[in-house]
N, C-alpha and C. Protein backbone atom coordinates (compact mmCIF):
# COMPACT_ATOMS: atom_id res chain seq x y z
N UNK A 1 32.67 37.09 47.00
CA UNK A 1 31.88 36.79 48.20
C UNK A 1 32.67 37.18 49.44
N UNK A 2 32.55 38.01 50.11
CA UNK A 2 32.92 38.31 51.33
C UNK A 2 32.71 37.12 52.54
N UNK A 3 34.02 36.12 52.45
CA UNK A 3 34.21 35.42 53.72
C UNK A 3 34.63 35.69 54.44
N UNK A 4 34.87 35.39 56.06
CA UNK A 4 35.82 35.20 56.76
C UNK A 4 36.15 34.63 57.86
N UNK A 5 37.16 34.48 57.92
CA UNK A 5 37.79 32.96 58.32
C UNK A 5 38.00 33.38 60.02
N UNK A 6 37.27 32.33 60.73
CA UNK A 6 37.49 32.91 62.17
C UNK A 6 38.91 33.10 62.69
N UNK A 7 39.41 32.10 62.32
CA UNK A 7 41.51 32.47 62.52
C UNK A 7 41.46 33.65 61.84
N UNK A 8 41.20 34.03 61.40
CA UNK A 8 41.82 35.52 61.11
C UNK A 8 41.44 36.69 61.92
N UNK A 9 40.54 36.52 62.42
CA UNK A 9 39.94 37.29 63.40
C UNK A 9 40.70 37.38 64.36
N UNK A 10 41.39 38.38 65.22
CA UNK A 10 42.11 38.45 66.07
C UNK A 10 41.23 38.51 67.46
N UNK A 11 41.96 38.11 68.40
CA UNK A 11 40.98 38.06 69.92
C UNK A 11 41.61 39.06 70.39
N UNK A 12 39.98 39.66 70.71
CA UNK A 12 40.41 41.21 71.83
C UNK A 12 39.75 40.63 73.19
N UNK A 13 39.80 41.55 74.26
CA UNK A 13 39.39 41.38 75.27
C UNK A 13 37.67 41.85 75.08
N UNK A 14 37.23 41.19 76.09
CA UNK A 14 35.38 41.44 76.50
C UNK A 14 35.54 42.81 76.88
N UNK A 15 34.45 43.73 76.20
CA UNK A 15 34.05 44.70 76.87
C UNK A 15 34.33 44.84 78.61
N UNK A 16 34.52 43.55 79.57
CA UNK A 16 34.68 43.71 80.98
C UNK A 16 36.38 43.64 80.94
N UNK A 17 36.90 43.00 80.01
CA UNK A 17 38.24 42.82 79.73
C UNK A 17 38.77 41.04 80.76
N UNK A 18 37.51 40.56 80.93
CA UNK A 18 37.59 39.25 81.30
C UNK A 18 37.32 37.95 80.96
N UNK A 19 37.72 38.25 79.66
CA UNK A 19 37.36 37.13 78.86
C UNK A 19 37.91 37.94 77.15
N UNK A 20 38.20 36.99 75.97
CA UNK A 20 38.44 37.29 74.41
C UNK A 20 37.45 36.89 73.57
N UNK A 21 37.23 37.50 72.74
CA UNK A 21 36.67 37.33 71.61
C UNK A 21 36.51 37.21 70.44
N UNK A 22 36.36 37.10 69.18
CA UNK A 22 36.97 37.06 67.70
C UNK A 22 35.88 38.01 67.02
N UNK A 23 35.76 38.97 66.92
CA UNK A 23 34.60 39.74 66.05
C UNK A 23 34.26 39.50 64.67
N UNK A 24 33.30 38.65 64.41
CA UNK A 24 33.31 38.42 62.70
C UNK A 24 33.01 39.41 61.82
N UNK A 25 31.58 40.25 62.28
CA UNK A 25 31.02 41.20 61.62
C UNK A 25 30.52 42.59 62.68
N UNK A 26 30.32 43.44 62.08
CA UNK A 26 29.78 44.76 63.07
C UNK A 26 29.02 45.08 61.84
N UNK A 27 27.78 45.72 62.07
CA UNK A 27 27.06 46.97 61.09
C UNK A 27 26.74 48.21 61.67
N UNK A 28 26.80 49.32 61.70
CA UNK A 28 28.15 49.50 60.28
C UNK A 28 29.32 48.98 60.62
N UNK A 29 30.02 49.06 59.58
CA UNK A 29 31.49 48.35 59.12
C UNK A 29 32.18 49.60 60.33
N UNK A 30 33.06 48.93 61.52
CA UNK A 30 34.23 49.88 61.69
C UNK A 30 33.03 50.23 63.06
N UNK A 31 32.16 50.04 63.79
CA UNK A 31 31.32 50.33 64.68
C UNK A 31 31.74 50.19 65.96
N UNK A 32 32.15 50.99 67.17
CA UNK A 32 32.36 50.68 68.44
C UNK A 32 31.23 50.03 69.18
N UNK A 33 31.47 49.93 69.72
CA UNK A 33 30.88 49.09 71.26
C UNK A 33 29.42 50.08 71.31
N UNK A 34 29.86 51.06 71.41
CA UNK A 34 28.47 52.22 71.20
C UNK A 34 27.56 52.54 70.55
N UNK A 35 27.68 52.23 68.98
CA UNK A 35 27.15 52.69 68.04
C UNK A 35 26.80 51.39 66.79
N UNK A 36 27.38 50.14 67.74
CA UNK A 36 26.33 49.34 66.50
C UNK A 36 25.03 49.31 66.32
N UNK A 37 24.54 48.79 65.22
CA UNK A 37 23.49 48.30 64.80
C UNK A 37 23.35 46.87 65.30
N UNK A 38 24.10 46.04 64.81
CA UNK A 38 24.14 44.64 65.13
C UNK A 38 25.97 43.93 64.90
N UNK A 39 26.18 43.13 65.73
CA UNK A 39 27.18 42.42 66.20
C UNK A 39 27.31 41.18 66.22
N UNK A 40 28.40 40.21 65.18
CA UNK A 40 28.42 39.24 65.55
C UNK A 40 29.87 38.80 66.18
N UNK A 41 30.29 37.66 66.94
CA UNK A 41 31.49 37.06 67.38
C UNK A 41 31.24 35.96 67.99
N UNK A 42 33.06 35.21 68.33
CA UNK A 42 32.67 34.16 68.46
C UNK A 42 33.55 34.28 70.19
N UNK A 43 33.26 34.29 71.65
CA UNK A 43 33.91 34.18 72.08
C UNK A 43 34.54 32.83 73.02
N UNK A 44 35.24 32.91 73.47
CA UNK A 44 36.39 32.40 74.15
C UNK A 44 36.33 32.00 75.70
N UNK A 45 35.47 31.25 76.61
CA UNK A 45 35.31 31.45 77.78
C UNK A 45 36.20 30.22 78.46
N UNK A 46 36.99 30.35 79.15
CA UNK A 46 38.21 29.33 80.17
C UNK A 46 37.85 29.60 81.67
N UNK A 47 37.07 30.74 82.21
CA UNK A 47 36.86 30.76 83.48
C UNK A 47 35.53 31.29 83.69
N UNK A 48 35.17 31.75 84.85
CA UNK A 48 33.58 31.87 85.86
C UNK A 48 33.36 32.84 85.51
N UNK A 49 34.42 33.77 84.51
CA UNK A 49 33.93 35.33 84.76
C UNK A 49 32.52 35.73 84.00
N UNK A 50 32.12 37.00 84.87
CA UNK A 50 31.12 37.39 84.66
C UNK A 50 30.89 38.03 82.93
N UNK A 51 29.68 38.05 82.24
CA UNK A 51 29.85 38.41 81.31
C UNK A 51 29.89 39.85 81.29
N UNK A 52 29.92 40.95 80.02
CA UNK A 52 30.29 42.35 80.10
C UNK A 52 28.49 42.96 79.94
N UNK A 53 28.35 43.78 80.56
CA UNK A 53 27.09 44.56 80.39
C UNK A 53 27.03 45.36 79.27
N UNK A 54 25.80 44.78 78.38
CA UNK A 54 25.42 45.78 77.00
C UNK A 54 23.99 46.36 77.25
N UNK A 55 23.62 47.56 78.14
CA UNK A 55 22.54 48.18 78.08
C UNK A 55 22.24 48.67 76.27
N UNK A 56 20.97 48.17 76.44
CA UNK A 56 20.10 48.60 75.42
C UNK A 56 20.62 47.44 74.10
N UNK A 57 20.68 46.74 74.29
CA UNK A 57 21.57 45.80 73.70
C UNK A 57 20.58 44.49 73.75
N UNK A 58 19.85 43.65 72.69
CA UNK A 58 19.32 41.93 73.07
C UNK A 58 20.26 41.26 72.33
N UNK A 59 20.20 40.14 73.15
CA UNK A 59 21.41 38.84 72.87
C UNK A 59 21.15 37.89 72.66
N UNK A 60 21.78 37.08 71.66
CA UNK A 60 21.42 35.38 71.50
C UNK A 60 23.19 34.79 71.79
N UNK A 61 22.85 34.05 72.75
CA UNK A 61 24.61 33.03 72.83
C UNK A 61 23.87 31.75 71.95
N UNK A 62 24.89 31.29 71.39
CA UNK A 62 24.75 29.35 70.82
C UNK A 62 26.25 28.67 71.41
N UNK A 63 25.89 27.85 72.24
CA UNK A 63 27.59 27.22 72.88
C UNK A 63 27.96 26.52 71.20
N UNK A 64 29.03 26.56 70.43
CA UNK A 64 29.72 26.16 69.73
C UNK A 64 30.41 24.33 69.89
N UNK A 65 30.85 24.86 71.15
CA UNK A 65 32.10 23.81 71.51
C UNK A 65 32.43 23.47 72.62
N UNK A 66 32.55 22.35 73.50
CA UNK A 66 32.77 22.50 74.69
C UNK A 66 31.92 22.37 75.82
N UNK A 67 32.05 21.96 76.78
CA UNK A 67 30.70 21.27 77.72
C UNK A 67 29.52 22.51 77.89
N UNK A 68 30.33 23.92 77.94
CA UNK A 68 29.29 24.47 78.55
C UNK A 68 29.36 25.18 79.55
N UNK A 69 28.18 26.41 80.06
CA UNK A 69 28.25 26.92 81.60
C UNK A 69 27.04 26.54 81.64
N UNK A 70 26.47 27.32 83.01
CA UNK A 70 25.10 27.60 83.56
C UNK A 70 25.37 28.94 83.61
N UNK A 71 24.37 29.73 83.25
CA UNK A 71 24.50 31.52 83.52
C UNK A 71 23.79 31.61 84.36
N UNK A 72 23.61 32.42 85.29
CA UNK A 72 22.82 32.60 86.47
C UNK A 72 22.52 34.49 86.26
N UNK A 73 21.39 34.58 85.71
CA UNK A 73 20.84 35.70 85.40
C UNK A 73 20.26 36.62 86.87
N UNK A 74 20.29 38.07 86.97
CA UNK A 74 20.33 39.01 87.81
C UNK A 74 19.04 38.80 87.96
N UNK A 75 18.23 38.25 87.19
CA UNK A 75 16.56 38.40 87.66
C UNK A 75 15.88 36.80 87.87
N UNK A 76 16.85 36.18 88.14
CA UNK A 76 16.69 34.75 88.90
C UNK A 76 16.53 33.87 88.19
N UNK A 77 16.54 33.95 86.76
CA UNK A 77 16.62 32.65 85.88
C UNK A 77 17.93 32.21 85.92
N UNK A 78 18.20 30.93 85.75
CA UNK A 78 19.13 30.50 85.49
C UNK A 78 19.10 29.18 84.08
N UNK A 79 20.15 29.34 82.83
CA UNK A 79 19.76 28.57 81.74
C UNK A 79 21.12 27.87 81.35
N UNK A 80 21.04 26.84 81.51
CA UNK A 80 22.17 25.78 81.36
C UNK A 80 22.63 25.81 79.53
N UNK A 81 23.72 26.36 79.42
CA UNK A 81 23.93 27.19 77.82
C UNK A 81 25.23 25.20 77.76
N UNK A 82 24.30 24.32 77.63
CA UNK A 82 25.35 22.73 77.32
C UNK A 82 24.86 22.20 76.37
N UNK A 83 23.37 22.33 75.74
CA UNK A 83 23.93 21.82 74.26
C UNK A 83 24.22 22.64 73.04
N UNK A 84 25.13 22.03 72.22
CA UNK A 84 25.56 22.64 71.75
C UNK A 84 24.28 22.88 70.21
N UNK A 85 24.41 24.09 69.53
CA UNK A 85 23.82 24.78 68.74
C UNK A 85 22.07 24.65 68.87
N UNK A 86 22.32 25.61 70.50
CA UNK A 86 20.49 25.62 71.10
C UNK A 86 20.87 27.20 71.16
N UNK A 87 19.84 28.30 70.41
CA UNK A 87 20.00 29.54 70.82
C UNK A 87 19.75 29.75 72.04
N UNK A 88 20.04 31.16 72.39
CA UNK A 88 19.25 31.12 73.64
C UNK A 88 19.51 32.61 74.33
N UNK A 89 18.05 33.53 74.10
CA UNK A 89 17.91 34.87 74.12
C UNK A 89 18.10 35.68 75.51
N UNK A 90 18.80 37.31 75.44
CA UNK A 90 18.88 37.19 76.98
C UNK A 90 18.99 38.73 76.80
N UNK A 91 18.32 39.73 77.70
CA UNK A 91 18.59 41.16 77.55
C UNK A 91 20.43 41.67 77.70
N UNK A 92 21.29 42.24 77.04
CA UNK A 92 22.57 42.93 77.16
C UNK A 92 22.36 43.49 78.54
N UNK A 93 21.82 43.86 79.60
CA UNK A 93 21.37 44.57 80.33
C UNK A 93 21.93 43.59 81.60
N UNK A 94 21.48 42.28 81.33
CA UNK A 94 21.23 41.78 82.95
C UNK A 94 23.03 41.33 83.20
N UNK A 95 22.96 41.36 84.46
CA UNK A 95 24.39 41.11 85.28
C UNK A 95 24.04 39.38 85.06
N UNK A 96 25.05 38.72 84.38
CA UNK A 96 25.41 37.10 83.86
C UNK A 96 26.90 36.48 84.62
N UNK A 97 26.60 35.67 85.53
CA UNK A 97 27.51 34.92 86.18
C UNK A 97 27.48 33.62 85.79
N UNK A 98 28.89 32.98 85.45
CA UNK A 98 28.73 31.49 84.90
C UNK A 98 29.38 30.73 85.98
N UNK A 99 28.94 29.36 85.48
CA UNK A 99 29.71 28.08 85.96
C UNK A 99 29.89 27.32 85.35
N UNK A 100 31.24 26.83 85.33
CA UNK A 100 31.28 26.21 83.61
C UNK A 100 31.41 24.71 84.00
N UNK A 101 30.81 23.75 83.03
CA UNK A 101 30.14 23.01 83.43
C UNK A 101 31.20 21.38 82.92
N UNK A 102 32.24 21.99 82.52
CA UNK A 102 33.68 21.41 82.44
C UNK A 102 34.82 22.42 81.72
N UNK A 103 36.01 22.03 80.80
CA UNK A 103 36.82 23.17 80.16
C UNK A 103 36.16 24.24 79.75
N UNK A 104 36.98 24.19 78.84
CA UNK A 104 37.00 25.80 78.25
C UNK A 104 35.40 25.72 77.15
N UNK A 105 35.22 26.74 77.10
CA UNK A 105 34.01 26.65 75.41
C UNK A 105 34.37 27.87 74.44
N UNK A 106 33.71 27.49 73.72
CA UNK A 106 33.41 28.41 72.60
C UNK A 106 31.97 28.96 72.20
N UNK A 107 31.33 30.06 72.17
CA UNK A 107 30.32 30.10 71.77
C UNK A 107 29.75 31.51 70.75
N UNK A 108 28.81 31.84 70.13
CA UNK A 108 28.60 32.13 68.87
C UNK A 108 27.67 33.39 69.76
N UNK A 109 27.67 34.52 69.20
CA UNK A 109 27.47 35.86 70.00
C UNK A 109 26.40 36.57 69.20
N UNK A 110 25.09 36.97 68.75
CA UNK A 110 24.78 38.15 68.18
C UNK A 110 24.17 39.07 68.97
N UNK A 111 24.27 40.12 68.64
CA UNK A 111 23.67 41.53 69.60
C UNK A 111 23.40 42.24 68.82
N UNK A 112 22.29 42.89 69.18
CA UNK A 112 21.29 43.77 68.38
C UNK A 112 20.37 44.91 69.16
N UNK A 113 21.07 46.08 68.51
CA UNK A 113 20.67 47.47 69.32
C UNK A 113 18.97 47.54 69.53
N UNK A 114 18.45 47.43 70.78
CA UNK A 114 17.16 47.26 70.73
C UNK A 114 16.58 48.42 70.34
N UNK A 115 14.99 48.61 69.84
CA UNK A 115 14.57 49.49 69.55
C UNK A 115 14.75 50.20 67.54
N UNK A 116 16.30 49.78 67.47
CA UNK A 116 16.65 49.89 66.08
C UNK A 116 17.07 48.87 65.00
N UNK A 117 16.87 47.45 65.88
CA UNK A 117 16.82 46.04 65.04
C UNK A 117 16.47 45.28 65.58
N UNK A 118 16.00 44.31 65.58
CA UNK A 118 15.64 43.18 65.93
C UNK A 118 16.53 41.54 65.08
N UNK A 119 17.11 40.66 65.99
CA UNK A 119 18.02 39.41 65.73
C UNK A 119 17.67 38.29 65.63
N UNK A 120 17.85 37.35 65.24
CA UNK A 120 17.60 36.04 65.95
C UNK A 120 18.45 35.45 64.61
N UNK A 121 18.91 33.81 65.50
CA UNK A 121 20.18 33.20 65.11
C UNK A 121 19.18 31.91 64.95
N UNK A 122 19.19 31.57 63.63
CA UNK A 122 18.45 29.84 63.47
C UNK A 122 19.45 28.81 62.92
N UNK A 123 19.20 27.61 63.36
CA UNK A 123 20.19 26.93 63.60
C UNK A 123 19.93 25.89 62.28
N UNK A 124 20.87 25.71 61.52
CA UNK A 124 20.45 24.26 59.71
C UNK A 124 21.10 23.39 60.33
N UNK A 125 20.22 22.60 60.85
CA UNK A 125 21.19 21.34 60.77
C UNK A 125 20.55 20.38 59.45
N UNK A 126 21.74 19.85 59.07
CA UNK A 126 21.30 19.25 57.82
C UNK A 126 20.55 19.94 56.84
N UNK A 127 20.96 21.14 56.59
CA UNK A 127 20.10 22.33 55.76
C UNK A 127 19.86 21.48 54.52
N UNK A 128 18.97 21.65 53.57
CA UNK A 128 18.59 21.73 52.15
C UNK A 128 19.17 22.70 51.15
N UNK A 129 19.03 22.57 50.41
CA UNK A 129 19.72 23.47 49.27
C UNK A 129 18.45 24.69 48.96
N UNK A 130 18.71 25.65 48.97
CA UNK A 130 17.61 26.79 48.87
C UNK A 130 18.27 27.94 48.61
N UNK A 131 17.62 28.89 48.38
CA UNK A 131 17.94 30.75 48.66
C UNK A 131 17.66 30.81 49.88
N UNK A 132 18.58 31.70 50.71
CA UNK A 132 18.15 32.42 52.03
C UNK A 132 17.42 33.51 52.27
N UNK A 133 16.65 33.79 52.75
CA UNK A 133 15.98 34.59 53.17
C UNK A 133 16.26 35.82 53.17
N UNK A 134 15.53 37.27 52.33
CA UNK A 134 16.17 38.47 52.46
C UNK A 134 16.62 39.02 53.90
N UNK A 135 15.65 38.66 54.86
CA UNK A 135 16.65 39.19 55.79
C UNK A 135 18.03 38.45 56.64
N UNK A 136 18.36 37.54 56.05
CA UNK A 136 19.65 36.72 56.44
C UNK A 136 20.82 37.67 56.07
N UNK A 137 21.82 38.19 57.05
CA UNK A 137 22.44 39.05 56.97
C UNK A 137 24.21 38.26 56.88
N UNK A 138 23.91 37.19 57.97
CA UNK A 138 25.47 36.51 57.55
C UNK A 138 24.98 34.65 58.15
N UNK A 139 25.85 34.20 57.37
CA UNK A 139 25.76 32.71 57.94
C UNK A 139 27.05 32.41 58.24
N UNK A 140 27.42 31.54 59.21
CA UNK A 140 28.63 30.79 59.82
C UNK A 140 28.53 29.36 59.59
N UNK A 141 29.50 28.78 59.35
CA UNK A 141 29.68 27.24 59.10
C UNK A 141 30.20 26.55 60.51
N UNK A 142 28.98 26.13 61.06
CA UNK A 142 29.94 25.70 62.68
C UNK A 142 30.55 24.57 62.54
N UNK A 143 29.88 24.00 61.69
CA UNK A 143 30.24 21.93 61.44
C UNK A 143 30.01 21.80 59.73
N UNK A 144 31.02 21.40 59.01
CA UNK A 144 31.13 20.98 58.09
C UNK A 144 31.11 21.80 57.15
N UNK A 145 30.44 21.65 55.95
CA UNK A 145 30.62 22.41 54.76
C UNK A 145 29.35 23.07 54.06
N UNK A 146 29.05 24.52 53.51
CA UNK A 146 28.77 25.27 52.48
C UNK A 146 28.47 25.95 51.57
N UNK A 147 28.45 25.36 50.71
CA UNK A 147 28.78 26.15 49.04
C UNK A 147 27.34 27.10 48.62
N UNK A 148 27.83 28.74 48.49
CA UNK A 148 26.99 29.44 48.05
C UNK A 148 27.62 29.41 46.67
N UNK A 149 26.80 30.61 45.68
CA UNK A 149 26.74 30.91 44.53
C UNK A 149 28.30 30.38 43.96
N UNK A 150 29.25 31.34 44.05
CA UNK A 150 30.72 31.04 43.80
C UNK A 150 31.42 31.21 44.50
N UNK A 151 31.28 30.08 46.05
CA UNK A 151 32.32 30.46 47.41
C UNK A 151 31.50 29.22 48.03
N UNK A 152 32.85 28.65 48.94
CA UNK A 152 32.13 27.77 49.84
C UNK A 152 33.22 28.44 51.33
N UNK A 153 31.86 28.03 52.23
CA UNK A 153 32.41 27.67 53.83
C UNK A 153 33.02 26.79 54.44
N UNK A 154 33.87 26.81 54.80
CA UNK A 154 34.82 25.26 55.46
C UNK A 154 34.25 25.86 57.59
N UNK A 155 34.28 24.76 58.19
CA UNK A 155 34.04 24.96 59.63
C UNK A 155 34.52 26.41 60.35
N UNK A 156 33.69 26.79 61.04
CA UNK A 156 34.48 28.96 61.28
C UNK A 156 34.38 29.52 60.19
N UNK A 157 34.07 29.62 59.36
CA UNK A 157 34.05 30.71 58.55
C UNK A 157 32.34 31.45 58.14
N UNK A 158 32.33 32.68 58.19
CA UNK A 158 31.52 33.17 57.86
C UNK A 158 31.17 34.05 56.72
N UNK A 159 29.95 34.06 56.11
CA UNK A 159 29.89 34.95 55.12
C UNK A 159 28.71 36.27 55.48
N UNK A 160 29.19 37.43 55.08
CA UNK A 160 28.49 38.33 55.48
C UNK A 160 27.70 39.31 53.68
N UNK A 161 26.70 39.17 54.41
CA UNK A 161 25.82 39.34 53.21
C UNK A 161 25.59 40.63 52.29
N UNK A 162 26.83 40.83 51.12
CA UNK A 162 26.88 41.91 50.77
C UNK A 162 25.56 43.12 50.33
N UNK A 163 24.81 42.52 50.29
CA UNK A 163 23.60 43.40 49.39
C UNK A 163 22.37 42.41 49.28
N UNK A 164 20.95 43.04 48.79
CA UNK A 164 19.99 41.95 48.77
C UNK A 164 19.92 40.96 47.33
N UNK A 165 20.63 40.69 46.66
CA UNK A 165 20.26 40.16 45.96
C UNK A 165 20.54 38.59 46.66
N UNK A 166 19.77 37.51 45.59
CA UNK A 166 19.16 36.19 46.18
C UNK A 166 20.80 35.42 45.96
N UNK A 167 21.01 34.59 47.28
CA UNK A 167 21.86 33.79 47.10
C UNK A 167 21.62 32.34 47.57
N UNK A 168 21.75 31.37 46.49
CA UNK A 168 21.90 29.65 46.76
C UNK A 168 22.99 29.26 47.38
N UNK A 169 22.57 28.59 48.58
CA UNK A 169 22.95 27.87 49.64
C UNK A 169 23.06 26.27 49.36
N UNK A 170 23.90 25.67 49.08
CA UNK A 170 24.12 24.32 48.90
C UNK A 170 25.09 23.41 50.10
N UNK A 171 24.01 22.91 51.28
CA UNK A 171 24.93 22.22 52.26
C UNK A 171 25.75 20.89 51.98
N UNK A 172 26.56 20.77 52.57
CA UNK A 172 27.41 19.17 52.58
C UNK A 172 26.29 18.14 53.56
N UNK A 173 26.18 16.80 53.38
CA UNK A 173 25.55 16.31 54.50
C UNK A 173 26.34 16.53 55.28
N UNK A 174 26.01 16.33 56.83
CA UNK A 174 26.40 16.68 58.09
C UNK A 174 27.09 17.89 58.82
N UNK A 175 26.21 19.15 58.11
CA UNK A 175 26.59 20.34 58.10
C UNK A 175 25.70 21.24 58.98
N UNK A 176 26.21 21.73 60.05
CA UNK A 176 25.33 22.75 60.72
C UNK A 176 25.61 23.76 60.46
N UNK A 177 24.72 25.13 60.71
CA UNK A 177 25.11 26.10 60.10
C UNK A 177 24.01 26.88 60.57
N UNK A 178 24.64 28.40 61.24
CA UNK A 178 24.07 29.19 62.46
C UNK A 178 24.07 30.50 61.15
N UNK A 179 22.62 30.91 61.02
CA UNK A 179 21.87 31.61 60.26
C UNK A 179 21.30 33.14 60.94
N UNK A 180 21.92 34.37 60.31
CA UNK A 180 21.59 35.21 61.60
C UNK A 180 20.57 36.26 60.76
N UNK A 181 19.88 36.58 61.34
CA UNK A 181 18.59 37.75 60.48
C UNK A 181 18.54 38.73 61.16
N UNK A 182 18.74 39.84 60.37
CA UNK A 182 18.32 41.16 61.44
C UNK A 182 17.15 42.01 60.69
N UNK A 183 16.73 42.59 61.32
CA UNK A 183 15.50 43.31 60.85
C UNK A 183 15.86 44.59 61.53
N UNK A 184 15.72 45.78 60.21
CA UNK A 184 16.00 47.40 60.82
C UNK A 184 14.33 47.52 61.07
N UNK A 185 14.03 48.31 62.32
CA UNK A 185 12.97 48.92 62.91
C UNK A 185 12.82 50.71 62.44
N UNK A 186 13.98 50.62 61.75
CA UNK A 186 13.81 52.11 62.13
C UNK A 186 13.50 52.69 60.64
């Protein structure tokens, strides 16, 4: 089973180079900034800075950890990203200014090349024991524990979904767990 463990993930800088990040998965494997398909990570925010611009790019943040910002979006919304494991969708495109709404946070990243996939991040709390869904591409263990076929998740760790065949999902009670689906368009 292809896990992996967010400590292992090394932190690079944000595409703006103002802020780090931990990259869990890219498709394809080995994909720049340019040429993904879809993107997941977990990043790292300690200050106001602005986030990095991904034209052609849709986004889901989930705050992880940590009080929180307010983003203040280029086209006048503004969406208070404080509880923790609430998605919350936003074009790569728009200019994102925060205010953080105490320390530091952590929060859970997917991006998905528009036009050639489509994303969205659903949130188990207290999941059931089931098969996941063919298009479930990777799951993360944000809180607690687990156990697929022959591998379990401990908190940060993710599994990325080698191929379609069906895999059983068996949660721990008090286990959340951020579920990501992509769909190819093309």
């Amino acid at each position: 089973m292809p896990i992996i463990h967010l400590h292992d993930c090394p932190a690079r800088p944000w595409k703006n180079g103002l802020g780090r990040t931990r990259e869990l998965a890219v498709e394809p494997p080995g994909a720049g900034m340019d040429d993904f398909l879809w993107r997941v990570s977990v990043a790292e925010v300690d200050s106001a800075a602005p986030f990095s611009a991904f034209p052609g790019i849709d986004r889901v943040i989930v705050l992880l950890d940590g009080a929180g910002f307010t983003m203040a979006l280029d086209d006048g919304r503004r969406h208070a990203l404080t509880e923790p494991f609430a998605p919350f969708a936003f074009p790569g495109e728009a200019q994102v200014a925060i205010i953080l709404a105490g320390g530091a946070t952590r929060d859970f990243n997917l991006m998905t090349r528009r036009g050639r996939a489509q994303g969205k991040v659903s949130v188990w709390r207290d999941p059931v024991e089931g098969v996941i869904g063919p298009d479930t591409v990777l799951l993360y263990c944000a809180r607690g524990r687990l156990r697929l076929d022959d591998a379990a998740l401990d908190t940060g760790d993710a599994w990325v979904r080698p191929g379609a065949a069906p895999i059983r999902v068996r949660p721990e009670p008090g286990s959340t767990v951020l579920a990501v689906d992509v769909t190819r368009l093309e």
